[in-house]
Protein backbone atom coordinates (compact mmCIF):
# COMPACT_ATOMS: atom_id res chain seq x y z
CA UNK A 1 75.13 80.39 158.45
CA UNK A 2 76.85 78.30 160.59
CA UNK A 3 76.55 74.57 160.65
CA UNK A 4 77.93 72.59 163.37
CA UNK A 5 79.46 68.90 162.96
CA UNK A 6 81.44 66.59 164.99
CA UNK A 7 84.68 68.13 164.29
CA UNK A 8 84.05 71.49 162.31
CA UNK A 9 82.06 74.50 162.45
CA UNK A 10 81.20 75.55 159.01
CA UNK A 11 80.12 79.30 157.81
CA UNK A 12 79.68 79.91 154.47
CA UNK A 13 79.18 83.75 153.80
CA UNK A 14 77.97 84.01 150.21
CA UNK A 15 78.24 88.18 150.42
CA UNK A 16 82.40 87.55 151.14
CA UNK A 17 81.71 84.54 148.49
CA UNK A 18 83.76 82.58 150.87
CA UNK A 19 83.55 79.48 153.34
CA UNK A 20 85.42 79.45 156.67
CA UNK A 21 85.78 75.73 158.17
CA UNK A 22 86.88 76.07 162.05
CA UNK A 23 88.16 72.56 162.93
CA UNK A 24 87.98 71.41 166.89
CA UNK A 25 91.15 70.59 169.01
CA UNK A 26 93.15 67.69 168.16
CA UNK A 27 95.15 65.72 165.24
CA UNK A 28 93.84 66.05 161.86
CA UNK A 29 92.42 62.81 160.26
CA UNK A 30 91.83 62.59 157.30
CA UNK A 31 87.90 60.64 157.37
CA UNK A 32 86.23 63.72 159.28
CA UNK A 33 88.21 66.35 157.02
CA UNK A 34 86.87 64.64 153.85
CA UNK A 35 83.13 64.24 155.65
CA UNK A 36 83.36 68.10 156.70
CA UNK A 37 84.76 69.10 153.11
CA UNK A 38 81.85 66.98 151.54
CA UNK A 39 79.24 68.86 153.78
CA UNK A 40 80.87 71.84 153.00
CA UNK A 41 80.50 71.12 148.66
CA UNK A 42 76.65 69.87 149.32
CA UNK A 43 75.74 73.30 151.59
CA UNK A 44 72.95 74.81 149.38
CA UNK A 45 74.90 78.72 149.71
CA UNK A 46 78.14 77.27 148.66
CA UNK A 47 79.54 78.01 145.16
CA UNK A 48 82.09 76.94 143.12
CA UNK A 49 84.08 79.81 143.24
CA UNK A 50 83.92 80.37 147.19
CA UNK A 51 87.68 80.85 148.67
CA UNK A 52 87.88 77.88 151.52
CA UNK A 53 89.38 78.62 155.00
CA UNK A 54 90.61 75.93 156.72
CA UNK A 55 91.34 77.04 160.42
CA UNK A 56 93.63 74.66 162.34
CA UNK A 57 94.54 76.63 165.06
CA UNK A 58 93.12 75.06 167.17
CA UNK A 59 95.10 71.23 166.37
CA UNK A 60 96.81 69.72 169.11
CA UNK A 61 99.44 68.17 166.09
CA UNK A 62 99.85 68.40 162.67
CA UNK A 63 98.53 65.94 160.34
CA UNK A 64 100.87 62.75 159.36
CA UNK A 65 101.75 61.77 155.54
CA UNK A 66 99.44 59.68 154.95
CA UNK A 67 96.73 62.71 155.73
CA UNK A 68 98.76 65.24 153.35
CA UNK A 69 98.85 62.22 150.76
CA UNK A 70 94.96 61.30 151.04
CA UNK A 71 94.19 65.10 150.89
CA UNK A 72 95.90 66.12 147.82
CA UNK A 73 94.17 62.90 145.81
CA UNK A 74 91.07 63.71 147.23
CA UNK A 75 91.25 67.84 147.22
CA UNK A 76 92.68 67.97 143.12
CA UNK A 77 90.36 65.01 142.16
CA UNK A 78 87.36 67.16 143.91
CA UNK A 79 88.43 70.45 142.80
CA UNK A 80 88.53 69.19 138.93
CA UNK A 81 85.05 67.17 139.63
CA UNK A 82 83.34 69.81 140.81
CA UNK A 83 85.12 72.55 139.00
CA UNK A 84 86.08 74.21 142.35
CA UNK A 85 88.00 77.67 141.34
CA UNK A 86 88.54 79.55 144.74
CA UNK A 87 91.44 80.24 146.79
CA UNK A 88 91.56 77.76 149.59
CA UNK A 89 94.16 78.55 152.53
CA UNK A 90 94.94 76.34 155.56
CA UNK A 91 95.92 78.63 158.91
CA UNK A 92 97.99 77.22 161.25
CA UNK A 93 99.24 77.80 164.91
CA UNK A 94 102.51 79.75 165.30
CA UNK A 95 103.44 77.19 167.87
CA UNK A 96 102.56 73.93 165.87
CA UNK A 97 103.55 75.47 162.26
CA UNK A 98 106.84 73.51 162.26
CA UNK A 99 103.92 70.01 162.89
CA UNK A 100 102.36 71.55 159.64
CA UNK A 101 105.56 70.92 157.49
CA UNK A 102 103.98 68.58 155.64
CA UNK A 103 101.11 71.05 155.30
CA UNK A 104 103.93 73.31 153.63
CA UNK A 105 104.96 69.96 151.45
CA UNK A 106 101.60 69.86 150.25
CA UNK A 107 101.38 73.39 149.26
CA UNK A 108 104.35 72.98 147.34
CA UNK A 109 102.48 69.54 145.35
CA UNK A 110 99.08 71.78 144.50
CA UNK A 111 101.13 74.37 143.82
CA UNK A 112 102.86 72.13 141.10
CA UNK A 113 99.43 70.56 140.39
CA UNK A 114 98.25 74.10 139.62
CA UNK A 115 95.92 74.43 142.59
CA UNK A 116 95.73 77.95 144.70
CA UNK A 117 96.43 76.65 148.33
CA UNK A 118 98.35 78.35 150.70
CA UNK A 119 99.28 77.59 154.53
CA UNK A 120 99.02 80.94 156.93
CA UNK A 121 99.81 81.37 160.58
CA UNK A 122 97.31 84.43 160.94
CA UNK A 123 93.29 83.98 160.24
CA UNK A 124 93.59 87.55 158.74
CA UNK A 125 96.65 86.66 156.71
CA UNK A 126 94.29 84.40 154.69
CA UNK A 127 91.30 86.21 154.81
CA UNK A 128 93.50 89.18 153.00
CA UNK A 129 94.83 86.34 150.49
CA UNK A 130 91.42 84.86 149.63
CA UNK A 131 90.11 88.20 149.07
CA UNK A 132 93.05 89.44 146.82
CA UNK A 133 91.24 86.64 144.05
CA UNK A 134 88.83 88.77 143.43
């Protein structure tokens, strides 16, 4: 089913028991992340358990600290809330991975916080990663 909004597709495929999020060119801000993610947690086929694909390939940047700060408060205070369990992985350009560092930064910090996030250059990369949860 996909769902568009101002900055995201959104297809949650409840057979794959997964969610893929395609995000529109440009800089990731925070504000439309957290309304797409909160769309995402209120769409009636999506389950706690779902892997999350974030697809970024598309960014014309990579986000800023204050984004990587705002989205590991919000993403582990979520995630406990809502008792989120699924794999959720972030895929990246090849040419703008080195703009994602502090995507890799706050891979590292869930990692530490015990949350299963990863950052991926190829869509199937992640898709095989999600999938290996189960």
């Amino acid at each position: 089913m996909d769902e568009p909004t101002d900055d995201a597709t959104l297809q949650v495929d409840p057979a794959a028991r997964r969610a893929l999020i395609t995000w529109a060119p440009g800089v990731p801000v925070f504000n439309p992340w957290m309304a797409t993610i909160e769309r995402l947690l209120s769409h009636p086929d999506f389950k706690p358990d779902f892997a999350v694909i974030s697809d970024w390939r598309a960014a014309t940047g990579g986000p800023d600290q204050a984004f990587v700060d705002a989205f590991l408060v919000f993403s582990q205070s979520i995630r406990r809330a809502r008792r989120l369990t699924g794999r959720w992985a972030t895929v990246v350009s090849t040419s703008l991975d080195g703009d994602f560092g502090t995507g890799r930064t706050a891979e590292i910090q869930a990692g530490d916080a015990a949350s299963d996030s990863r950052v991926f250059r190829s869509l199937d990369d992640a898709v095989t990663w999600v999938n290996s949860q189960r």
